[in-house]
Protein backbone atom coordinates (compact mmCIF):
# COMPACT_ATOMS: atom_id res chain seq x y z
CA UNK A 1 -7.49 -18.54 8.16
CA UNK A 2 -3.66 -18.14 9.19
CA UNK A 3 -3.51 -14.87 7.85
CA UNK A 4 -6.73 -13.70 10.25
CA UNK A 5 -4.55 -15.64 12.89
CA UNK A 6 -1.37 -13.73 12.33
CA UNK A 7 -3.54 -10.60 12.49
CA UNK A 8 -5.29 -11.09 15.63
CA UNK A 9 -1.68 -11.61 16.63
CA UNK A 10 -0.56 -8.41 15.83
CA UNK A 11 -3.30 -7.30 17.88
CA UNK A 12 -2.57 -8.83 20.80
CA UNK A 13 0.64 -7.21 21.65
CA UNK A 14 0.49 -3.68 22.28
CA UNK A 15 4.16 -2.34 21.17
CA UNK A 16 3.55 -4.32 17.81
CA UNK A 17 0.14 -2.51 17.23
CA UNK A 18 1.16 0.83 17.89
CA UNK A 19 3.40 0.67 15.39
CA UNK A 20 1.55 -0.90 12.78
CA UNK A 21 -1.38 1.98 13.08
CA UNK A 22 0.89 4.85 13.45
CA UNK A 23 2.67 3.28 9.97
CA UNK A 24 -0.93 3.49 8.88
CA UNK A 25 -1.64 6.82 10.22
CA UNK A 26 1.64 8.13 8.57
CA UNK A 27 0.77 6.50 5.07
CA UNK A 28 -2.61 7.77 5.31
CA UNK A 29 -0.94 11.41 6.08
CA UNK A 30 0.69 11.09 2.67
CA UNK A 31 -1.75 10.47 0.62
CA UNK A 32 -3.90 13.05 1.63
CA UNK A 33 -0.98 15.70 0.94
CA UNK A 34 -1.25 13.88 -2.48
CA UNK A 35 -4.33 15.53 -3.06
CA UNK A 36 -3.64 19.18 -2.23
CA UNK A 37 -2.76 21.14 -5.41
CA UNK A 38 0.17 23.49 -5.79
CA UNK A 39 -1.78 27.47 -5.73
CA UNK A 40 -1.90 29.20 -8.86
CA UNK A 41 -1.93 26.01 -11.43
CA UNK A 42 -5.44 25.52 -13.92
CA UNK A 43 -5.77 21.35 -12.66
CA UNK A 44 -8.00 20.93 -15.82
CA UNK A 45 -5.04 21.89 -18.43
CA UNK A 46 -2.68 20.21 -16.17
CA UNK A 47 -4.76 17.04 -16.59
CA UNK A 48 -4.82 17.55 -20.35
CA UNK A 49 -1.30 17.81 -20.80
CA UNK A 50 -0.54 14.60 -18.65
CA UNK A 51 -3.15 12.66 -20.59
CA UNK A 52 -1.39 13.25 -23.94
CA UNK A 53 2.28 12.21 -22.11
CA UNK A 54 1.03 9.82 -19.80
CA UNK A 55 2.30 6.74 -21.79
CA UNK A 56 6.35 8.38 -21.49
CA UNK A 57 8.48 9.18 -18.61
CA UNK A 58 6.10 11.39 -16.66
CA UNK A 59 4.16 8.44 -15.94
CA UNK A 60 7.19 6.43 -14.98
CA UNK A 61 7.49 9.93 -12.73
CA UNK A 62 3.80 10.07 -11.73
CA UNK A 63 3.95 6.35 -10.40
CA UNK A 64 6.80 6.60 -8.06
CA UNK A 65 5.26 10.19 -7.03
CA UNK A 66 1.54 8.14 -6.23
CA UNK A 67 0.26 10.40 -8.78
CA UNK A 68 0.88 13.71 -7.02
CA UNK A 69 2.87 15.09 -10.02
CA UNK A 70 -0.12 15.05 -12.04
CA UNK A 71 -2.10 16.70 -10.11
CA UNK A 72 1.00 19.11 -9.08
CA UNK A 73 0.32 18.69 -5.70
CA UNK A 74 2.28 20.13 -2.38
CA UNK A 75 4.09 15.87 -3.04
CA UNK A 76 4.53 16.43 -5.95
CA UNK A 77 8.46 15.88 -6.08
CA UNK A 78 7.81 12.82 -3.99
CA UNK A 79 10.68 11.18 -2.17
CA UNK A 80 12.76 10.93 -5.28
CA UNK A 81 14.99 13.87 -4.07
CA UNK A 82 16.20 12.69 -0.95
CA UNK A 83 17.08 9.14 -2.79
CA UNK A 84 18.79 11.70 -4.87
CA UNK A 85 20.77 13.38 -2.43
CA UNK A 86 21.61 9.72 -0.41
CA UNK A 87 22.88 8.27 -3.34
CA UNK A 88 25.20 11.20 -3.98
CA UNK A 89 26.68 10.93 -0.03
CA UNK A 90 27.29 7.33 -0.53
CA UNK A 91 29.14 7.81 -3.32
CA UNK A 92 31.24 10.68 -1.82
CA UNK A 93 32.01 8.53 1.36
CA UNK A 94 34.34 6.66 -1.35
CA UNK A 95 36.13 9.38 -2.31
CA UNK A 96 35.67 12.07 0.59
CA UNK A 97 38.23 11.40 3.85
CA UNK A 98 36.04 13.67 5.99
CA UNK A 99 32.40 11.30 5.04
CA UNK A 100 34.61 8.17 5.41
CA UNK A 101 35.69 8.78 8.72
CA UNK A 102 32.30 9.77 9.71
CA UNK A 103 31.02 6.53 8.75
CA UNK A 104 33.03 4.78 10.72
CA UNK A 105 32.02 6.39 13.71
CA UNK A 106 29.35 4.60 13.98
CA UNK A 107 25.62 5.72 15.36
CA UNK A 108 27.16 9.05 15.93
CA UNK A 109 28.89 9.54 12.11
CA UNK A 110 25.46 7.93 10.77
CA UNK A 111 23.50 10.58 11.90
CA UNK A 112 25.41 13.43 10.99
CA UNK A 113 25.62 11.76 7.28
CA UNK A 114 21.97 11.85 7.61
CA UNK A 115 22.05 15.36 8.29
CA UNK A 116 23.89 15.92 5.15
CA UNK A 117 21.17 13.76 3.51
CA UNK A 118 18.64 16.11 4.66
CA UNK A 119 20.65 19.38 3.67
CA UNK A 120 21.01 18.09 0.22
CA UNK A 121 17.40 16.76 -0.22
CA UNK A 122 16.32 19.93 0.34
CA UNK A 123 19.37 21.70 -2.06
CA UNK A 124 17.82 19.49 -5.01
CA UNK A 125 14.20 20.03 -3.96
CA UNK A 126 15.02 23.84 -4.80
CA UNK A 127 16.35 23.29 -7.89
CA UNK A 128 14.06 20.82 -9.28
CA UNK A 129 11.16 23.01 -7.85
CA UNK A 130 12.37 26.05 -9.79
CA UNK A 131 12.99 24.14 -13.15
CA UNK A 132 9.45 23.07 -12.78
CA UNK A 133 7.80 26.01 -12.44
CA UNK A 134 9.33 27.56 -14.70
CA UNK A 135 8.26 24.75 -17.43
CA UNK A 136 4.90 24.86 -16.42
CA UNK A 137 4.61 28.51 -17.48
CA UNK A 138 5.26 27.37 -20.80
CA UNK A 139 2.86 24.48 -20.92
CA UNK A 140 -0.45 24.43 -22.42
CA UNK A 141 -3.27 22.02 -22.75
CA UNK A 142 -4.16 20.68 -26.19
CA UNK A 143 -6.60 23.18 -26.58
CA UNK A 144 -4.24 25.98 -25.98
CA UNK A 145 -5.34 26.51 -22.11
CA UNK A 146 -2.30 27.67 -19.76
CA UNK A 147 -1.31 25.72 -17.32
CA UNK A 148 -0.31 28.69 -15.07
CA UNK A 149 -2.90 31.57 -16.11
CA UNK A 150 -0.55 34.09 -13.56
CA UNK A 151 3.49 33.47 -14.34
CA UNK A 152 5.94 35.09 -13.07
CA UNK A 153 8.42 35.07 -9.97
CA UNK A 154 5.84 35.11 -7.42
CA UNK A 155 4.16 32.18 -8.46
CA UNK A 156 7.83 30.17 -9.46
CA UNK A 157 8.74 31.49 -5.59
CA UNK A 158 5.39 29.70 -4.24
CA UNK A 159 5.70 26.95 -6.07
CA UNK A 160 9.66 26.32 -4.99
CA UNK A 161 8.73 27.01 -1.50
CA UNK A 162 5.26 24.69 -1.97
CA UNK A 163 7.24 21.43 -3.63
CA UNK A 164 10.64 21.84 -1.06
CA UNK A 165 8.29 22.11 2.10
CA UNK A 166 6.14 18.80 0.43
CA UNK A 167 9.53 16.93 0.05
CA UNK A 168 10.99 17.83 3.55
CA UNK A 169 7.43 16.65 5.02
CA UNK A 170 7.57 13.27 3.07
CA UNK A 171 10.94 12.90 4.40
CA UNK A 172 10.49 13.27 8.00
CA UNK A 173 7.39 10.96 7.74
CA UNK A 174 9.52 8.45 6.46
CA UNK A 175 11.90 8.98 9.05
CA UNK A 176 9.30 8.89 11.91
CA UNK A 177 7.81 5.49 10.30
CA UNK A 178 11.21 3.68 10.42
CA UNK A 179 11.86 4.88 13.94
CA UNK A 180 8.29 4.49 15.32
CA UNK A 181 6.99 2.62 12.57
CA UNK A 182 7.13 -1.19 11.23
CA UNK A 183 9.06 -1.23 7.90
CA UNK A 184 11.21 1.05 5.93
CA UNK A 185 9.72 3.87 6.05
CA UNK A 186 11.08 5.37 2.52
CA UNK A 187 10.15 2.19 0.81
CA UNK A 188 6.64 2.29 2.37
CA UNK A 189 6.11 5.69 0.86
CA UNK A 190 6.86 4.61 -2.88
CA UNK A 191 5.04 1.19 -2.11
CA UNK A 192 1.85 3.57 -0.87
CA UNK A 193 2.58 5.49 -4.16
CA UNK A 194 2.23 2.27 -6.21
CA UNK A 195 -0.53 0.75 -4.47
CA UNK A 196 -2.56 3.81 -4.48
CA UNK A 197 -2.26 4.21 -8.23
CA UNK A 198 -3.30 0.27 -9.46
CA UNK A 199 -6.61 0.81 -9.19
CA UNK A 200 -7.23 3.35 -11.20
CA UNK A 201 -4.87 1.70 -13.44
CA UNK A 202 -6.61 -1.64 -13.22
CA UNK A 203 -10.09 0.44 -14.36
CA UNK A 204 -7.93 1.87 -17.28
CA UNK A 205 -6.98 -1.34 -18.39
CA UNK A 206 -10.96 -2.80 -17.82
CA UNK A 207 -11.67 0.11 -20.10
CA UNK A 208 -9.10 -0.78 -22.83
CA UNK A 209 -10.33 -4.12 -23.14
CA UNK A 210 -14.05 -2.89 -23.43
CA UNK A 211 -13.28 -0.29 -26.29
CA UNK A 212 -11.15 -3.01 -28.16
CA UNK A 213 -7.79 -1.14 -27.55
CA UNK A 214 -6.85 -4.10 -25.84
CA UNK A 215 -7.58 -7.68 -26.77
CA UNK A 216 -8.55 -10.45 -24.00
CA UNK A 217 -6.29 -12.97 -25.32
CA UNK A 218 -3.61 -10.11 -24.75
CA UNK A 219 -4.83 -9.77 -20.80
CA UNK A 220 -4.57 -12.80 -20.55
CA UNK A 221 -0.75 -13.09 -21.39
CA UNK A 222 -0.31 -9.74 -19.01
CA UNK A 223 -1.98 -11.39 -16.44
CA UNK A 224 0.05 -14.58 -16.48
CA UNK A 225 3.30 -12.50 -16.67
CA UNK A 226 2.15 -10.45 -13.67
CA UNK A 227 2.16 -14.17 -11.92
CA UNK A 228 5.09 -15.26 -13.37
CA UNK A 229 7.02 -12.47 -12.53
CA UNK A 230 5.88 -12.05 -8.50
CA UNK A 231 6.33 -15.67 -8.30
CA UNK A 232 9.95 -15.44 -9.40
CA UNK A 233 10.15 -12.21 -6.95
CA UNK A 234 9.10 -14.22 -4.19
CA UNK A 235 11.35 -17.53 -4.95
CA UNK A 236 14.65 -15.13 -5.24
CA UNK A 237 14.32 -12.97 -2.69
CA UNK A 238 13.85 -15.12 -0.26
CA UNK A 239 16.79 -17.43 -1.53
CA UNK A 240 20.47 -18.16 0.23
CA UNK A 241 23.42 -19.42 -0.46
CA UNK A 242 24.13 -20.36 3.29
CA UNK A 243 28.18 -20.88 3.62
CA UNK A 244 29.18 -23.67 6.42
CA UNK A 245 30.78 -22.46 9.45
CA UNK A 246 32.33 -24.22 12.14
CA UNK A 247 34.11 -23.08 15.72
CA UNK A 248 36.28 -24.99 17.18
CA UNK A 249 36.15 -25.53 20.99
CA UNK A 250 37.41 -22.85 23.79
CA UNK A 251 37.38 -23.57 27.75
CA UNK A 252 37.23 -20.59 29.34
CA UNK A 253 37.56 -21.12 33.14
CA UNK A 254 35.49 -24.31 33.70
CA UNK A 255 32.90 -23.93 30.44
CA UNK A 256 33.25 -25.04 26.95
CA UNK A 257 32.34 -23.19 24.36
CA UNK A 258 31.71 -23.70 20.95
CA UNK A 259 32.09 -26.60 18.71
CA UNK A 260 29.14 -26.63 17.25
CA UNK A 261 28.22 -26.14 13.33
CA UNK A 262 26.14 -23.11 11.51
CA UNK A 263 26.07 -21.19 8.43
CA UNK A 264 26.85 -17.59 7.15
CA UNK A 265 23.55 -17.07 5.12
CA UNK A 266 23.90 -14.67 2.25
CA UNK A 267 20.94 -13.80 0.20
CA UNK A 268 20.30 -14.43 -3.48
CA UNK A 269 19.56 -10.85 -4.06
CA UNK A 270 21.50 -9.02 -1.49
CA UNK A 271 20.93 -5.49 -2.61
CA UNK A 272 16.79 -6.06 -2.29
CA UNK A 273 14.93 -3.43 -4.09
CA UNK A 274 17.50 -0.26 -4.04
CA UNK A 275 19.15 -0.97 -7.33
CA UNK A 276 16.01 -0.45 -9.16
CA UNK A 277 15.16 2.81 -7.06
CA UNK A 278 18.47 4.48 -7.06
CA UNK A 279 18.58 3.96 -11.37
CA UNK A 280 15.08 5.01 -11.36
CA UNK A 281 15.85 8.36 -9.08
CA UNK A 282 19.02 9.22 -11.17
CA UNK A 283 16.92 8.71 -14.49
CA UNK A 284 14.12 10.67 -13.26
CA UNK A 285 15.97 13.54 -11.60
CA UNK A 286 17.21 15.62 -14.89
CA UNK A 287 13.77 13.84 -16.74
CA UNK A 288 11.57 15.32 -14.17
CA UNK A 289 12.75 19.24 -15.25
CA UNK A 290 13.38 18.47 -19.18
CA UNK A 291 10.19 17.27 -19.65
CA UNK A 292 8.93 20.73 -18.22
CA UNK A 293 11.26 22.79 -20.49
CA UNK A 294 9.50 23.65 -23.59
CA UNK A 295 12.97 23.83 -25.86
CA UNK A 296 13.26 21.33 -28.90
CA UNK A 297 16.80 19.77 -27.70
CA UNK A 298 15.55 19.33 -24.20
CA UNK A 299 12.56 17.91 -25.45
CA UNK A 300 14.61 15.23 -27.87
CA UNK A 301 16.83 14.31 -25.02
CA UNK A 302 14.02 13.61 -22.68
CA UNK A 303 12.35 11.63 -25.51
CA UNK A 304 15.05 9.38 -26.35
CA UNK A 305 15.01 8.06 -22.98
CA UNK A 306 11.31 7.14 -22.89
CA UNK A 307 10.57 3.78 -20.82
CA UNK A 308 10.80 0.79 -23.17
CA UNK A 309 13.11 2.15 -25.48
CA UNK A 310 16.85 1.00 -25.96
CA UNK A 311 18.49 3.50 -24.68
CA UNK A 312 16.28 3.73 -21.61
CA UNK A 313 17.02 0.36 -20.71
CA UNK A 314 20.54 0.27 -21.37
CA UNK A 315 21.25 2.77 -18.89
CA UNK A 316 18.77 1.62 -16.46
CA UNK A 317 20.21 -2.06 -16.73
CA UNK A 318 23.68 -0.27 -16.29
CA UNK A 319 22.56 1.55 -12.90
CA UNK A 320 20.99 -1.69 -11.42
CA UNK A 321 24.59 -3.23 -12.10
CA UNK A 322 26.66 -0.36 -10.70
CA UNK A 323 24.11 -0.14 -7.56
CA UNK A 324 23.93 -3.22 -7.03
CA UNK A 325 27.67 -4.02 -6.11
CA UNK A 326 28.11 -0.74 -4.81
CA UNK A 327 25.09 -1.20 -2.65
CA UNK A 328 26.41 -4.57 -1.18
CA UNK A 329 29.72 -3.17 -0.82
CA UNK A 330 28.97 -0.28 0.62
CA UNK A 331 26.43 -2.13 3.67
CA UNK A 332 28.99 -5.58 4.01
CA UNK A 333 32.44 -5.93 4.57
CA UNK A 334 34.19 -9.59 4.22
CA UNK A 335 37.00 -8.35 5.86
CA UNK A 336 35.17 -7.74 9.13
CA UNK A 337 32.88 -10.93 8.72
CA UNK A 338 36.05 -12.79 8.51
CA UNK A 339 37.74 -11.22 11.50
CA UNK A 340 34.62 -11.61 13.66
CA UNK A 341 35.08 -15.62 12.60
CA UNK A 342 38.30 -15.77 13.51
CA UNK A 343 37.97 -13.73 16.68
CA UNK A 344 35.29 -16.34 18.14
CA UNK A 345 37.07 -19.58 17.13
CA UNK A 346 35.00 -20.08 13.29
CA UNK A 347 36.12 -20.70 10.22
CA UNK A 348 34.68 -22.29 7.17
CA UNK A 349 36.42 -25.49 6.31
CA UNK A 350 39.20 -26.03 4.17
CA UNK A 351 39.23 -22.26 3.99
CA UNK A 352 42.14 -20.43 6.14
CA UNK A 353 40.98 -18.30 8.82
CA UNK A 354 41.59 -14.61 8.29
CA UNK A 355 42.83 -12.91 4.74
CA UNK A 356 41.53 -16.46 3.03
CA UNK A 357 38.39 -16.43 4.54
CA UNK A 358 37.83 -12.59 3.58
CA UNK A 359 38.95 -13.75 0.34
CA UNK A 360 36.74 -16.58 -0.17
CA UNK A 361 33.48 -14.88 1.42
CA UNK A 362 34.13 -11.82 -1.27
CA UNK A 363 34.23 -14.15 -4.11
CA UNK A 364 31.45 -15.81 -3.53
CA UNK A 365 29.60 -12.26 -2.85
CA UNK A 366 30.52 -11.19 -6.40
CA UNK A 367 29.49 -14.17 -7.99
CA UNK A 368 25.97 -14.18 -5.93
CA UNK A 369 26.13 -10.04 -6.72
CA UNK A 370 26.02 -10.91 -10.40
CA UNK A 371 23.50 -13.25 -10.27
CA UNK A 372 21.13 -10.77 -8.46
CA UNK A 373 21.98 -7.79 -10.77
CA UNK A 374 21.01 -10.00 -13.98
CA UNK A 375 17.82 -10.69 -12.00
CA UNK A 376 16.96 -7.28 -11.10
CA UNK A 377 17.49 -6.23 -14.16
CA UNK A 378 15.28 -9.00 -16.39
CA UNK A 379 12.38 -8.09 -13.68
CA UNK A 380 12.47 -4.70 -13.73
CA UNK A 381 13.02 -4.02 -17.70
CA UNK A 382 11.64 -6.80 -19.76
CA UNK A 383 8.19 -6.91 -18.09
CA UNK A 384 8.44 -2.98 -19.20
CA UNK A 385 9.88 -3.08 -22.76
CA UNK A 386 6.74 -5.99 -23.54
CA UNK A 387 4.25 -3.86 -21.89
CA UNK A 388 5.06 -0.62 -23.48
CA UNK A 389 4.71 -2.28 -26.78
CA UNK A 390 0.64 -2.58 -25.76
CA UNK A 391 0.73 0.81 -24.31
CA UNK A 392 -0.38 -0.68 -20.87
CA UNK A 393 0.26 1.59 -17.56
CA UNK A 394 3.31 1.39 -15.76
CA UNK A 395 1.80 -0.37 -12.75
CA UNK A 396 2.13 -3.49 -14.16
CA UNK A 397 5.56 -3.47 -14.90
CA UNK A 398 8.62 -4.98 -13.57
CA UNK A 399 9.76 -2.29 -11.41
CA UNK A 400 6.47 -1.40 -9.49
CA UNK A 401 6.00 -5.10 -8.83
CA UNK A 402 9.50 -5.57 -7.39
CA UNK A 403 8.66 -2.58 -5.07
CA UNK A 404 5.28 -3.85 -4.32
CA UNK A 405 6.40 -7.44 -3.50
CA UNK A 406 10.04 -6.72 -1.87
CA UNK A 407 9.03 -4.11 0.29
CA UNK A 408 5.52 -6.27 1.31
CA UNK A 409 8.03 -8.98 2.02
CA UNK A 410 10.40 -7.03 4.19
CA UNK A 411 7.69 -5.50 6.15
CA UNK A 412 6.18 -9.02 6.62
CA UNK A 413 9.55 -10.13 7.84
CA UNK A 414 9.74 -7.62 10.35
CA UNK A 415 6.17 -8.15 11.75
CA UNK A 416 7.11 -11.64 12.01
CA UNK A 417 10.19 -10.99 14.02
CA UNK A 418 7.81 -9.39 16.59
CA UNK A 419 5.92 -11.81 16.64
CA UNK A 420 8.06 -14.67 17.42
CA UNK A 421 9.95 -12.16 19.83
CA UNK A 422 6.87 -12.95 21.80
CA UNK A 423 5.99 -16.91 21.41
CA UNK A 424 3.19 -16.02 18.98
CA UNK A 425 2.82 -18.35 15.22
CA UNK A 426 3.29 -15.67 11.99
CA UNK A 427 1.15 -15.16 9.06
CA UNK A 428 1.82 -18.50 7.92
CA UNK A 429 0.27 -21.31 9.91
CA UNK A 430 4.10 -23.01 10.54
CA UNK A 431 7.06 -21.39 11.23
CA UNK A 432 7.78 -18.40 9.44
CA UNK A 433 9.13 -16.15 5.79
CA UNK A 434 12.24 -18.14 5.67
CA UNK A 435 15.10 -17.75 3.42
CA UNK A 436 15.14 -20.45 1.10
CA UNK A 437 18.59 -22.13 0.94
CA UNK A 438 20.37 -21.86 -2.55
C-alpha cells in the first residue's frame, strides 16, 4: 500500500515524472538495440557455440552485455568499454600533471576528462570489435556450421564499425539518463542488462529442476542464499559510521552562529557497487577477444580464468581491493573535509582542528575502506564459486545481485530526495531509505 502511495507520488509532480519515463524510454531504447543482430553472422551457429560455453566467462560476458553478445547484436560490446576507458583516465590523473590539473578545475576540467572518456571508449571499441570479428571467422557450431558463412575484411570492417557505433550509442544514452534521467545512468544500463536476463534464467533453472539436473533440496539452499545475501546487501549499504562534529559559536555582526552538534556520516561501503564493475570490466576486456581467438594458448589462458575457479577469484578479489581504496580516494579528500571544518568553526572533539582532523578522518576511512572491500568481495565471489559448483546461471550470483540491489537502492534514494524536495511521504510509509548508523 505505501509503495502504490510513493508511486502515485511520483506522479504527482511533473519534473519527477518526466524523468522517470524518459529513464524508461531510454532503457527501453536499449534493449531493443539488444535485439538487432550484427549483418553477415549465421544466429543459429552462433547460438550453438554459446550453448556449449555458456557455463564460462562468456556468460559472465553475456550477463553484463543483457545478452546482446550472444546474439552478436549492434550492443553487443555493451558498456564495458567505456568503464574500460574511465578506469584507465582515473588512473592516469595519478600519474599525469596535465589530467590532474584538469581535475581540479572543476565542472570545466570534468568535462573535458569526459571527453577523453569518450575518445578512448571508442579507441577500445575498435580494437575489441576487430579481435572479435576476426574470432568469429574461425568459430563453428558443434556441428561444423560457420559462424560467419562470408569472412573477410568487409565483413571484419562492418562488424568494427557495427559494435563501435552500438557502444558510442549505449554511451550517450547513459549520459542523457543521468542528465535528464533519475539514477546513474551507466549503472541503469548493466542493471537493465541483469534484469532483462533473470527470467529466462529463472525458466532455465525451473527446467533443471524438472529434468533432475538440479535437486529441490538444492533450490532450496540457492534460494535462501539469494535472501541471505540481498539482505546483507541491504543492511551494509545502507550502514554509517557517523563521526561527531561540533562548531563552536561565531557572532557575526549582531547573529550567532553555530554551536550546535552534528555528524560527518561516512558509509559502510563507501565505494557502492564500482569495485565489482571496474574488476569485472578489466577481467572481461582481454577475455572478451581470447575467447574469440581460436589458438590453443589463448584458449588455455582464457580458461584458467573461468568464473569460480581460483585464479579467477584471486584476481577479482584483488581488483575489488585495489578499486575500492582507489575509488574512495580518488572521489573524497580528508584534507579538504577537514579544512571545510575548520573554516566554519567544527571540529570533532578531542581531535585537533586541521592536519589532526585530516589525520583522524583518513584513518578511520581506511579502516571502514577495509571493511567494505572484505564485504564486496565475500558477496560478489563466494555466492559465485558455490553456484558454479551446481552449474547454475550467473544471475544468481553475488555480483549481479549487488548490481541489482545497489543500483535499485541508489535510484530509490534519489526518487526519494524528490520527493521530500516537495513535502510528499517516500516509498516507505515513514520517513525515508536512511543510512543506518554503524
Amino acid at each position: 500500500m505505501a509503495v502504490a502511495q510513493g508511486v502515485g507520488n511520483i506522479v504527482r509532480i511533473p519534473e519527477l515524472k518526466r524523468r522517470v519515463f524518459f529513464t524508461l524510454a531510454m532503457l527501453a531504447v536499449y534493449r531493443v538495440g539488444c535485439a538487432i543482430p550484427t549483418p553477415g553472422i549465421d544466429s543459429g551457429a552462433l547460438a550453438a557455440f554459446f550453448d556449449r560455453y555458456k557455463g564460462g566467462l562468456l556468460g559472465l560476458v553475456d550477463m553484463f552485455s543483457g545478452g546482446a553478445l550472444e546474439r552478436m547484436s549492434i550492443f553487443a560490446l555493451g558498456i564495458m568499454p567505456y568503464i574500460s576507458a574511465s578506469i584507465i583516465l582515473e588512473l592516469l590523473t595519478v600519474v599525469v600533471p596535465h589530467l590532474a590539473a584538469l581535475k581540479k578545475e572543476g565542472q570545466a576540467g570534468r568535462k573535458k576528462i569526459t571527453q577523453y572518456a569518450r575518445y578512448g571508449t571508442v579507441l577500445l571499441s575498435i580494437i575489441q570489435g576487430i579481435g572479435i570479428a576476426i574470432g568469429l571467422e574461425a568459430m563453428t557450431s558443434p556441428g561444423g556450421a560457420l559462424v560467419v558463412p562470408n569472412p573477410g575484411w568487409g565483413f571484419r570492417i562492418i562488424t568494427m564499425i557495427t559494435l563501435t557505433s552500438g557502444t558510442a550509442f549505449i554511451m550517450w544514452l547513459g549520459e542523457q539518463v543521468t542528465e535528464r534521467g533519475i539514477g546513474n545512468g551507466i549503472s541503469l544500463i548493466i542493471f537493465a542488462g541483469i534484469v532483462a536476463r533473470m527470467p529466462s534464467a529463472i525458466w532455465g533453472t525451473i527446467q533443471m529442476v524438472n529434468l533432475g539436473e538440479m535437486s529441490i533440496f538444492m533450490l532450496v539452499i540457492i534460494l535462501a542464499m539469494m535472501v541471505l545475501v540481498i539482505a546483507a546487501i541491504c543492511f551494509v549499504e545502507q550502514g554509517q559510521r557517523r563521526l561527531p562534529v561540533q562548531y563552536a559559536k561565531r557572532v557575526v555582526g549582531r547573529r550567532m552562529y553555530g554551536g550546535q552538534t552534528t555528524h560527518l556520516p561516512l558509509k559502510i561501503n563507501p565505494s557502492g557497487v564500482i569495485p565489482p564493475i571496474f574488476a569485472s570490466s578489466i577481467i572481461m576486456f582481454p577475455a572478451t577477444i581470447a575467447q574469440f581467438i581460436q589458438v590453443e594458448w589463448v584458449q588455455k589462458a582464457a580458461s584458467s580464468i573461468t568464473p569460480g575457479g581460483w585464479l579467477y577469484s584471486l584476481i577479482f578479489v584483488a581488483m575489488i581491493f585495489f578499486f575500492a581504496y582507489f575509488y574512495t580516494a580518488v572521489t573524497f579528500n580528508p584534507t579538504d573535509v577537514a579544512d571545510n571544518m575548520k573554516k566554519y568553526g567544527g571540529f570533532i572533539p578531542g581531535i585537533r582542528p586541521g592536519k589532526r582532523t585530516a589525520e583522524y578522518i583518513d584513518r578511520v576511512l581506511t579502516r571502514i575502506v577495509l571493511g567494505g572491500a572484505i564485504y564486496l568481495s565475500a558477496v560478489c565471489v563466494l555466492p559465485t564459486i558455490l553456484i558454479s559448483q551446481f552449474n547454475v546461471p550467473f544471475y544468481f550470483g553475488g555480483t549481479a545481485l549487488l548490481i541489482v540491489v545497489g543500483v535499485a537502492l541508489d535510484t530509490m534514494s534519489q526518487i526519494e530526495s524528490h520527493l521530500l524536495q516537495r513535502s510528499y511521504d517516500g516509498f516507505l510509509k515513514k520517513g525515508t531509505v536512511k543510512g543506518r548508523a554503524g
